[in-house]
Protein backbone atom coordinates (compact mmCIF):
# COMPACT_ATOMS: atom_id res chain seq x y z
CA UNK A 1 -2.82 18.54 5.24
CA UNK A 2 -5.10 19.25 7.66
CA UNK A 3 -8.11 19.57 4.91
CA UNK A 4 -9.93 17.57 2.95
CA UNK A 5 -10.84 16.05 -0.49
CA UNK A 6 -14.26 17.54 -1.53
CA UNK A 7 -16.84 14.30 -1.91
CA UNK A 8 -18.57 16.24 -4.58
CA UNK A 9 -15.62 15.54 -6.93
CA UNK A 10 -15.39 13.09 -9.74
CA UNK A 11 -12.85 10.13 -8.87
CA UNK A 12 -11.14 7.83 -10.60
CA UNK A 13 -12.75 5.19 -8.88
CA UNK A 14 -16.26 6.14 -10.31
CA UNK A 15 -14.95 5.73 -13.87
CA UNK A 16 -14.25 1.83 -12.80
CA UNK A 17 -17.21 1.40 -10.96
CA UNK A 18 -19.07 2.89 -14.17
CA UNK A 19 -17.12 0.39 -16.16
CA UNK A 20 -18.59 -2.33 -13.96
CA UNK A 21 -15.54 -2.55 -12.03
CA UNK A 22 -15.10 -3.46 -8.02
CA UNK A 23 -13.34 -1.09 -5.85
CA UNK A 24 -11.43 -1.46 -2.94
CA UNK A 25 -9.03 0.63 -0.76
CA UNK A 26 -7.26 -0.86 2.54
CA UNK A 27 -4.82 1.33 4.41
CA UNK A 28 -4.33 4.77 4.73
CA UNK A 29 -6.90 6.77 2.93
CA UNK A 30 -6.19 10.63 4.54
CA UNK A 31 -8.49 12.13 2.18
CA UNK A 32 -10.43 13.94 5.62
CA UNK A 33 -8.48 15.62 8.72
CA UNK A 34 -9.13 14.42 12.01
CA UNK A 35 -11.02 17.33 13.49
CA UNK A 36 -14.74 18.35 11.69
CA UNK A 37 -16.67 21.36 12.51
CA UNK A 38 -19.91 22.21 11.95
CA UNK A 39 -19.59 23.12 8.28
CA UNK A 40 -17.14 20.78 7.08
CA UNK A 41 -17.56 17.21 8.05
CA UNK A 42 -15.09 14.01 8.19
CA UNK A 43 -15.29 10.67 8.87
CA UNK A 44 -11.84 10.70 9.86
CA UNK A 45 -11.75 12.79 12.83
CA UNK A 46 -11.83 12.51 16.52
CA UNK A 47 -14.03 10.76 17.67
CA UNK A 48 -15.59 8.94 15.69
CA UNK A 49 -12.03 7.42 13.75
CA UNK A 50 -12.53 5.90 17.35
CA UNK A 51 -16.44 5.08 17.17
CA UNK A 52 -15.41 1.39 16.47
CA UNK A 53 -19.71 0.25 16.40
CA UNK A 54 -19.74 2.62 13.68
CA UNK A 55 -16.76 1.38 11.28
CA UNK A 56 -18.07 -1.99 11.70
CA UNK A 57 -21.00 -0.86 9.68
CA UNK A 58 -18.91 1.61 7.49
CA UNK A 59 -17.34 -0.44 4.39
CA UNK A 60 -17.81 2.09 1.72
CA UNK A 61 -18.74 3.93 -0.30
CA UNK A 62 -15.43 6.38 0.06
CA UNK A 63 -14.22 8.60 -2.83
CA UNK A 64 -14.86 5.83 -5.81
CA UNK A 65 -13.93 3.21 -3.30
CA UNK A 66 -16.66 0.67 -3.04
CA UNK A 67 -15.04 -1.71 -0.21
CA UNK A 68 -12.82 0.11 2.38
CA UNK A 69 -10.73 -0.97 5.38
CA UNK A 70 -9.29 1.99 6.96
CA UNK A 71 -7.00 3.29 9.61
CA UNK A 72 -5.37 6.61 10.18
CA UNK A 73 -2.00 5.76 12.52
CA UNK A 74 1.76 5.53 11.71
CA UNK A 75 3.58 2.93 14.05
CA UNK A 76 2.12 3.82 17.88
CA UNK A 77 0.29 7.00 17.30
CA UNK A 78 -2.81 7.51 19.15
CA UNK A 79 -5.03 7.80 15.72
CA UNK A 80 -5.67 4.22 15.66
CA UNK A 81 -8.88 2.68 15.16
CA UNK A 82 -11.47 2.33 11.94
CA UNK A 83 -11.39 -0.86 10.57
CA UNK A 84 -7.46 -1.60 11.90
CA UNK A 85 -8.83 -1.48 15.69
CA UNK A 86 -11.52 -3.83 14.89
CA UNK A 87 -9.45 -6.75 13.03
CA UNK A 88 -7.06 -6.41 16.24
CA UNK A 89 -10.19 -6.88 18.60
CA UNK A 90 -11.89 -9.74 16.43
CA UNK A 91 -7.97 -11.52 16.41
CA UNK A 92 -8.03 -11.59 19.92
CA UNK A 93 -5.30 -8.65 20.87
CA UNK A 94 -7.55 -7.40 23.32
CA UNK A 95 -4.93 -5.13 25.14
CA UNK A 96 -3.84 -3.64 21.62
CA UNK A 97 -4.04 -0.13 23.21
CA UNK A 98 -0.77 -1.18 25.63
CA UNK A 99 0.92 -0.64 22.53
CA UNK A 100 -0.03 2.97 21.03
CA UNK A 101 0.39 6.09 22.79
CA UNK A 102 -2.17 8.16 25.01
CA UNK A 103 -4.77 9.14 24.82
CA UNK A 104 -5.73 6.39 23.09
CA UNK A 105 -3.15 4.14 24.36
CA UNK A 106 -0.95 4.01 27.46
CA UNK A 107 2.29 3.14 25.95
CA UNK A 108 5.31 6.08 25.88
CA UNK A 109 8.66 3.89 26.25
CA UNK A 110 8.47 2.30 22.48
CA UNK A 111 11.11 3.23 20.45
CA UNK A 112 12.92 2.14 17.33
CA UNK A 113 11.23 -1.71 18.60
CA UNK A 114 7.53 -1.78 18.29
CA UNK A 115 6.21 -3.89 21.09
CA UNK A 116 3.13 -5.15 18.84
CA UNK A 117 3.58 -9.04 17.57
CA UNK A 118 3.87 -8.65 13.90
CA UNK A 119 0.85 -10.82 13.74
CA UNK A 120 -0.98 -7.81 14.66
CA UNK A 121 1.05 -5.43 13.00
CA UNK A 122 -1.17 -3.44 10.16
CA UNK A 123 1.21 -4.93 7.49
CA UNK A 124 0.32 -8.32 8.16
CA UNK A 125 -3.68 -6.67 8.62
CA UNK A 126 -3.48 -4.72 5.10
CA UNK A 127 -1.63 -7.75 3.35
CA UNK A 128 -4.68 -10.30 4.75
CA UNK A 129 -7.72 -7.73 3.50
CA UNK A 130 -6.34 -7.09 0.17
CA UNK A 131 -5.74 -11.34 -0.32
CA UNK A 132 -9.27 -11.77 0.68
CA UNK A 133 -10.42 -9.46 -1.72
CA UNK A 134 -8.59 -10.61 -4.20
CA UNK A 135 -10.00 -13.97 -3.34
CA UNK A 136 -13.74 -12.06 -3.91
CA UNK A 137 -13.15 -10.85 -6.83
CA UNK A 138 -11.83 -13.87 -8.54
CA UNK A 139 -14.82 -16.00 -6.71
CA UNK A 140 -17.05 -13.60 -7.76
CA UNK A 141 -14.94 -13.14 -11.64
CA UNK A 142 -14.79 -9.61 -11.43
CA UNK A 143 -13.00 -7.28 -12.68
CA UNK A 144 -10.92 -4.86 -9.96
CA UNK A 145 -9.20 -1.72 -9.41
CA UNK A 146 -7.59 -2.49 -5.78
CA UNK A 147 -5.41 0.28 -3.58
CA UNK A 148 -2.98 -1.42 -1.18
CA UNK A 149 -2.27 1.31 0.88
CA UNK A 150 0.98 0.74 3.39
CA UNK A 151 1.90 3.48 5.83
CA UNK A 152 5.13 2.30 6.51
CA UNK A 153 8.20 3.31 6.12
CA UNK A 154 7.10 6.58 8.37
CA UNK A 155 8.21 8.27 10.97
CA UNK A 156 8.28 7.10 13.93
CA UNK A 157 10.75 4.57 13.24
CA UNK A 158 9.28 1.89 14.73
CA UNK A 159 9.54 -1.74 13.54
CA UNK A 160 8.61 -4.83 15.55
CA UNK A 161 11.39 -7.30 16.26
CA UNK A 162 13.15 -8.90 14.42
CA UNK A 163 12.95 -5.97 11.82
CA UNK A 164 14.31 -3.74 13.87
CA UNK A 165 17.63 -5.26 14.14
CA UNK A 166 17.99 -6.55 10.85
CA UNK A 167 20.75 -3.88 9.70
CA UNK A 168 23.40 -2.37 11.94
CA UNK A 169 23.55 1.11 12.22
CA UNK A 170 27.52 1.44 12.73
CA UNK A 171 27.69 -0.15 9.05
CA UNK A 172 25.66 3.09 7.37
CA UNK A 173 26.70 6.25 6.17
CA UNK A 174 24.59 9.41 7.00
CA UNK A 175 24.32 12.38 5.02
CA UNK A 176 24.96 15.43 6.14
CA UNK A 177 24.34 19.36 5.42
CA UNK A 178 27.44 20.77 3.74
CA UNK A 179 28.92 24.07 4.74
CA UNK A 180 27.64 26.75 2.94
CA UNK A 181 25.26 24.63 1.05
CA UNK A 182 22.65 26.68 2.18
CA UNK A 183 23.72 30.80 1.98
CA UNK A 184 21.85 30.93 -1.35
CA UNK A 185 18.66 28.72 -0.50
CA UNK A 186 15.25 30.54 0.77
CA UNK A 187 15.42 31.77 4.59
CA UNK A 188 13.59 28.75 5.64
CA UNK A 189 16.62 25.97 4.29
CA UNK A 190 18.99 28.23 7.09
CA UNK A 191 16.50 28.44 9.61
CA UNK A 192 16.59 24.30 9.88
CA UNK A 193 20.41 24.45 11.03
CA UNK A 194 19.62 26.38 13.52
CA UNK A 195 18.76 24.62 17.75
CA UNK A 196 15.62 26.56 18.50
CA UNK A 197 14.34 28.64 15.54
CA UNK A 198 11.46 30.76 14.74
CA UNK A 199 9.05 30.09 11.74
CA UNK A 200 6.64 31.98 13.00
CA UNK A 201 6.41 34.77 10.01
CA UNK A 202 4.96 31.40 7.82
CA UNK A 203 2.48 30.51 10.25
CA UNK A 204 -0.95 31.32 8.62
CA UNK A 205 -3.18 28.88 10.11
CA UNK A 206 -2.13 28.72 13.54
CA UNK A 207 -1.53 24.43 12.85
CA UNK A 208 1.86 22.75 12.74
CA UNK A 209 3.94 22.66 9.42
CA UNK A 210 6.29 19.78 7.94
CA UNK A 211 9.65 20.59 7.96
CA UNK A 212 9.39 23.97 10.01
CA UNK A 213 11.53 23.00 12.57
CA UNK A 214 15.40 22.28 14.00
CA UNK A 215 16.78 19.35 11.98
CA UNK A 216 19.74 19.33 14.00
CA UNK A 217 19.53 15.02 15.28
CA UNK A 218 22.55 13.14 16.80
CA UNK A 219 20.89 9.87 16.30
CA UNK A 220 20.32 9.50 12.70
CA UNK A 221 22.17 6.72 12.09
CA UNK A 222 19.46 4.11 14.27
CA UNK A 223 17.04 6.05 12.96
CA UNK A 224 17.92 4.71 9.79
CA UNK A 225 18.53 1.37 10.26
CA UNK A 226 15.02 0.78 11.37
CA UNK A 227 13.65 2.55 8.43
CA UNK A 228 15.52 -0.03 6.04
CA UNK A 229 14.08 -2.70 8.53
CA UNK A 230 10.57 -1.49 8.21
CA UNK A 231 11.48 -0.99 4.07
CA UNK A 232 11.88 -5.02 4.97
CA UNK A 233 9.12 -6.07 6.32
CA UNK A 234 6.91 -3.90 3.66
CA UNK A 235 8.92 -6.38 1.06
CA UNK A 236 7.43 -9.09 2.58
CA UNK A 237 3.57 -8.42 3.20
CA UNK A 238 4.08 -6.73 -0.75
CA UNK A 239 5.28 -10.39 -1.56
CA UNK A 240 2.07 -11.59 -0.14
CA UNK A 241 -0.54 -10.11 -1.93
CA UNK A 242 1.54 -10.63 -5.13
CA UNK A 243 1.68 -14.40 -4.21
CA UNK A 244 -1.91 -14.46 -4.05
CA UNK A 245 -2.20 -12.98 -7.15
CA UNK A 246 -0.21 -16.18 -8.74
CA UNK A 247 -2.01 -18.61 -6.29
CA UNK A 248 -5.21 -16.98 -7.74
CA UNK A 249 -4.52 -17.02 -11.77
CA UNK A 250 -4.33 -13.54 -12.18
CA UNK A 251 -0.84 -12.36 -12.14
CA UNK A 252 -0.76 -12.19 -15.89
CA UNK A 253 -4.23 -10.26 -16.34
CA UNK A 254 -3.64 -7.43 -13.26
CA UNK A 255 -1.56 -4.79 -13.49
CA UNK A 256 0.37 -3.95 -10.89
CA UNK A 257 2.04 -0.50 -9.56
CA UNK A 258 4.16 -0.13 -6.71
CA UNK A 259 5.08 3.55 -5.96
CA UNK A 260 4.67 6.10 -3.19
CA UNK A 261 3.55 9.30 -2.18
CA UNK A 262 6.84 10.95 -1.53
CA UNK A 263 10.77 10.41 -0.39
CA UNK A 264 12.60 10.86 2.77
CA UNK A 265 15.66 12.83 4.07
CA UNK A 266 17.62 11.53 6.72
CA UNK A 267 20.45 13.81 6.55
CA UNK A 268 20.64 14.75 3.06
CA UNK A 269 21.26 18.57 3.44
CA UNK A 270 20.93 18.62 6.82
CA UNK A 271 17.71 17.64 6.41
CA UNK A 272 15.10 14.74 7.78
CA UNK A 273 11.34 13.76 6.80
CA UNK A 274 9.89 16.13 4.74
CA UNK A 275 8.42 19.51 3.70
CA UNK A 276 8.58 22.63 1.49
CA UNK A 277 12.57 21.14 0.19
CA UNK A 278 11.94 20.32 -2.94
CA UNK A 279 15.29 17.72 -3.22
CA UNK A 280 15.60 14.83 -5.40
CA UNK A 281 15.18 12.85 -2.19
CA UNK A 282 12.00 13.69 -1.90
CA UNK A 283 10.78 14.20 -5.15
CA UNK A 284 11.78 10.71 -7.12
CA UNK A 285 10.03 7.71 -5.58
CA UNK A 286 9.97 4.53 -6.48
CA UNK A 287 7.97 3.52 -8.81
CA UNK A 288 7.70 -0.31 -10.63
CA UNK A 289 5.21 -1.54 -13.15
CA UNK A 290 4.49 -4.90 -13.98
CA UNK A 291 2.23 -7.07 -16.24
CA UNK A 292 4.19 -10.38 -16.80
CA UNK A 293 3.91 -11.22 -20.97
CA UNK A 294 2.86 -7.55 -21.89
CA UNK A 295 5.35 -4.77 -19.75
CA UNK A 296 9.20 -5.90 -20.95
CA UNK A 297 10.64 -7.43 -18.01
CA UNK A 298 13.91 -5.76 -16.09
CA UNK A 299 13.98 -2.79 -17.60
CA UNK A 300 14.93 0.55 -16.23
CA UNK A 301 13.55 3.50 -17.62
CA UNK A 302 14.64 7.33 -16.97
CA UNK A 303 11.84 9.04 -18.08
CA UNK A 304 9.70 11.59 -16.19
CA UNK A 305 6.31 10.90 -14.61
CA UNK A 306 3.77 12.48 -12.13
CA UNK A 307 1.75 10.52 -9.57
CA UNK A 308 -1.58 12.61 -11.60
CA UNK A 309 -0.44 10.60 -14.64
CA UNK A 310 -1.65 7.30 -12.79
CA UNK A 311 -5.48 7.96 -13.23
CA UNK A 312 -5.42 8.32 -17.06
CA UNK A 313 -3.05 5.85 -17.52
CA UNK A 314 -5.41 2.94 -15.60
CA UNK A 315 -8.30 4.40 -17.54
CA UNK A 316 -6.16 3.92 -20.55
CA UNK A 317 -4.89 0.28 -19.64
CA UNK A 318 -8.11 -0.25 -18.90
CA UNK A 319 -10.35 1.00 -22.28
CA UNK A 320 -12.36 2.89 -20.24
CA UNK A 321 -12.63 6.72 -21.36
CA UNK A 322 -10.79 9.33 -20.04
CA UNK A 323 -12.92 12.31 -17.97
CA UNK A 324 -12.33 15.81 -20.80
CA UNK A 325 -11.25 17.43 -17.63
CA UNK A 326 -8.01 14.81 -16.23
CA UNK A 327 -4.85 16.57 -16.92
CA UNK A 328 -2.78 13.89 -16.51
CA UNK A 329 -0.59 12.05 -19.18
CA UNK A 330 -1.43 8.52 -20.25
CA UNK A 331 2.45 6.86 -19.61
CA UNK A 332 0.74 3.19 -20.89
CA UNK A 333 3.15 3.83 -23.95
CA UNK A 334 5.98 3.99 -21.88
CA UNK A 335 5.14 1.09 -19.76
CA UNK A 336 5.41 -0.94 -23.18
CA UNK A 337 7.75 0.75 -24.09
CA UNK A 338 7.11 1.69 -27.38
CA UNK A 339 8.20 5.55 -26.95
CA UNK A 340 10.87 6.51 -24.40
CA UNK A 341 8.89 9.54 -23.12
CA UNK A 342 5.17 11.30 -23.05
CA UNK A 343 6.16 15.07 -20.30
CA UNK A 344 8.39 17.01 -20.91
CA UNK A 345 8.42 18.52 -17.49
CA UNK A 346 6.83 17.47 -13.85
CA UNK A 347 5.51 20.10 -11.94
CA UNK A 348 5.45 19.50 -8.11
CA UNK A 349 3.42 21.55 -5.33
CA UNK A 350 3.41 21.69 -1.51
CA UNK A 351 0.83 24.03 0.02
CA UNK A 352 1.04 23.62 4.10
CA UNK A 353 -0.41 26.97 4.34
CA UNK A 354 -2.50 29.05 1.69
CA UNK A 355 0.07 32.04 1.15
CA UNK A 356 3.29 31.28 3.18
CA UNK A 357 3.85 28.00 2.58
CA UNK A 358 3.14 27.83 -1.30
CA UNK A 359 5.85 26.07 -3.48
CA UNK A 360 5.29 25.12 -7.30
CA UNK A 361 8.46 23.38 -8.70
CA UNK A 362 9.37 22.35 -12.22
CA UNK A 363 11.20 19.64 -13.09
CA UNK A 364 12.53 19.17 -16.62
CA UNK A 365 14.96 16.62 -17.26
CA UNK A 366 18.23 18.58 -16.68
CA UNK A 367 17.25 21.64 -14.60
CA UNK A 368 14.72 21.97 -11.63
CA UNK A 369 12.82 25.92 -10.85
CA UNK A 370 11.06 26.12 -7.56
CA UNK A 371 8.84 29.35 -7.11
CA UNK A 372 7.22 30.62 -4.08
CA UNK A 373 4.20 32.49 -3.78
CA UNK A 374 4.99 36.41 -3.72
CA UNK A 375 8.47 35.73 -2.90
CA UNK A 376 11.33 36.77 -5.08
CA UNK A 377 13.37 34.23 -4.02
CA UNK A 378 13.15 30.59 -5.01
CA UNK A 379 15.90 27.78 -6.35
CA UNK A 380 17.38 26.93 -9.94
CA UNK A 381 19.41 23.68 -9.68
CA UNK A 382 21.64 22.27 -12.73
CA UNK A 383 20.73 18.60 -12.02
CA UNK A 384 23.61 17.34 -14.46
CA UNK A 385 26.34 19.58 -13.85
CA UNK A 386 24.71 19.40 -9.49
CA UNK A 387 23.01 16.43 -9.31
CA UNK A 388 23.80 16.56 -5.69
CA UNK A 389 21.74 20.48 -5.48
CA UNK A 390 24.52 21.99 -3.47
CA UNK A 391 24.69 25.44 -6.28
CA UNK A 392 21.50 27.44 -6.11
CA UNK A 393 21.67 29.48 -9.48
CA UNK A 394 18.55 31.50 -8.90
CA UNK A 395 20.53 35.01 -8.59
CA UNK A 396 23.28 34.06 -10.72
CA UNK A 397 23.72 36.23 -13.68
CA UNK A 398 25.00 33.72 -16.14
CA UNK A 399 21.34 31.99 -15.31
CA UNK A 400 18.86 34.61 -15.72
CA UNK A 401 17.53 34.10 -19.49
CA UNK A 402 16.98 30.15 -18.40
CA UNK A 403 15.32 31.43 -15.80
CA UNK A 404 12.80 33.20 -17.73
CA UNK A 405 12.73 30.30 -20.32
CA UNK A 406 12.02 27.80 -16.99
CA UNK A 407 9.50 30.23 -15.10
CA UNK A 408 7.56 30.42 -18.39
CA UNK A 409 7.67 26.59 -18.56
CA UNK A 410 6.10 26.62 -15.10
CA UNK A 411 3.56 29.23 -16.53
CA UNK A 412 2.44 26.71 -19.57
CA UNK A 413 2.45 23.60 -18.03
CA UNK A 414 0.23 25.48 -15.53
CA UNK A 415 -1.75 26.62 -17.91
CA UNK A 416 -2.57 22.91 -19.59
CA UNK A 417 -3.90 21.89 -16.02
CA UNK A 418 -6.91 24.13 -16.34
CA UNK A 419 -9.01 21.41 -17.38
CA UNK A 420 -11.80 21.62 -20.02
CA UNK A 421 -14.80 19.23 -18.46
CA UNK A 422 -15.87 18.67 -22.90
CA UNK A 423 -14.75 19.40 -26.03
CA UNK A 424 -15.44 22.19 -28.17
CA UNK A 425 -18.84 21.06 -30.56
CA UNK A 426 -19.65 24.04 -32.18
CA UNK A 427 -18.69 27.30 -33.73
CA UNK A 428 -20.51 29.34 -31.15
């Protein structure tokens, strides 16, 4: 957050243009922040994510990405514009600032309902790029590696009608933080229960941090419902592209992944959105594979994955060679299912600021270890015996040797991501 992806970096997305492969990415990108300066430069900050002459011109290249169609705004915020802004004007929604927020906009009364029509919603807009290139490439019979890139569902919870009302809020049941739960959890867990409290001690930066905040909320409950709505109306546009795919001949020949970034709280330990919490909530996503006459159909499968797996595993599919220097695991086994596992352990990281807010966690298929940088505190959940994570064993004696046995698990698996850019050739 707040940084960016070097462009000096090797991508996936040069290994498939390499291959002879088209590229394209429409959505949410977020590789840049939205402020430059002088020595660091992005194409995603203020103003010109606004400069809408220039993004008609701008269509790639972008980090491996040959064709891009970006935006940068969840719901109403006032980051819209890129490519999103421009397919609104060429539609004919003229006004389509009445419905984001200043400065940008002048709308501040939306909420829950999204005023936009859904025709102009950037569902319906990411759902129509991705079917025309998919109509390119099969024109054109070439092979593709294509990113689909939905922002929703995202805070703010705002849905256009009738998505918004599709599920009733009295009929849910909201988690909630359960007393005590979090006396043995890192200062910060405490601090959220509290109406006005003070992070201040973790701000290195000076910039706002996810999750440092009161999670008390009375309203959870519509909250919700919206999010299933807008969970909805992602089901649909999804739909679309994969119709196209059938319309198109390729359904069988394209792999296809649906997964996401991270999960959501909305109550779950007295918790909402996201940040340094390290909860099943928001560490499993979903995450479906298909490739109709090759992946088994309808099967559910337990074992453990990372989101860094996903490059070597499409270079894999693919027959293209794998970079020396990716660390990630090739799960294409798996996906056939010819072995029921390739990790051992996940390790997850959140680093909102460069010392305070530095979290490694490990993830093994029974127990979960979450480490802080130069604290001495951190969390040890039994996810079979807990699978709810209300019993932090970190300072329990019974747990000490398997916490040494997990924090050196942590150590090794950090260890095999130091990455080795070719192989050893010679004796010296």
């Amino acid at each position: 957050m707040g940084t960016k992806l070097s462009e000096d970096l090797h991508v996936v997305g040069d290994d498939f243009c390499s291959a002879g492969y088209e590229t394209g990415l429409v959505g949410k990108a977020h590789f840049q922040p939205l402020t430059e300066t002088t020595k660091f430069s992005s194409l995603e900050s203020y103003p010109k994510l606004q400069d809408l002459e220039f993004w008609r011109k701008f269509n790639g290249p972008f980090y491996g990405f040959n064709r891009v169609r970006l935006a940068r705004n969840h719901a109403d915020e006032a980051h819209v514009g890129q490519h999103y802004a421009i397919w609104m004007e060429d539609k004919g929604l003229d006004n389509w600032r009445d419905y984001f927020r200043p400065p940008t906009g002048n709308n501040i009364s939306q909420r829950h309902c999204w005023e936009i029509p859904e025709d102009y919603h950037y569902n319906t807009w990411i759902a129509e790029e991705c079917c025309d290139l998919l109509d390119s490439f099969k024109c054109n019979e070439e092979s593709f590696f294509l990113w689909a890139s939905f922002f929703d569902p995202h805070p703010p919870y705002l849905v256009p009608k009738p998505w918004d009302e599709m599920y009733d809020p009295k009929k849910l049941t909201i988690p909630s933080v359960q007393p005590g739960e979090h006396d043995k959890n890192p200062p910060h867990f405490k601090l959220t229960q509290q109406d006005s409290p003070d992070f201040s001690s973790w701000s290195e930066s000076g910039y706002g941090i996810h999750g440092f905040h009161s999670h008390k909320r009375e309203d959870l409950a519509k909250d919700v419902a919206v999010y299933y709505g807008m969970v909805s109306m992602l089901d649909k546009y999804v739909g679309q592209i994969l119709r196209r795919l059938d319309d198109l001949g390729l359904t069988e020949k394209t792999l296809v992944v649906f997964t996401s970034d991270h999960g959501h709280l909305f109550g779950h330990h007295g918790l909402t959105a996201k940040g340094p919490f390290h909860y099943e909530d928001l560490l499993r996503v979903p995450f479906v594979v298909r490739c109709p006459g090759v992946i088994p159909e309808g099967e559910k499968c337990n074992s453990l994955i990372s989101l860094v797996d996903l490059p070597t595993t499409f270079l894999n599919w693919t027959d293209i060679d794998v970079p020396e220097w990716m660390v990630g695991k090739n799960q294409m086994p798996v996906f056939l299912r010819e072995i029921d596992s390739v990790r051992d352990e996940v390790v997850v990281e959140n680093r909102q600021e460069c010392t305070t807010v530095h979290v490694k966690t490990l993830v093994t298929e029974r127990f979960k270890l979450t480490v802080y940088l130069n604290k001495t505190y951190g969390e040890l959940f039994d996810l079979e015996e807990d699978p709810q994570e209300l019993e932090n064993l970190w300072d329990c004696n019974a747990y000490q040797d398997l916490k040494v046995t997990l924090l050196n698990r942590l150590l090794f698996a950090e260890m095999e991501k130091e990455p080795i850019w070719m192989p050893k050739v010679s004796g010296a």
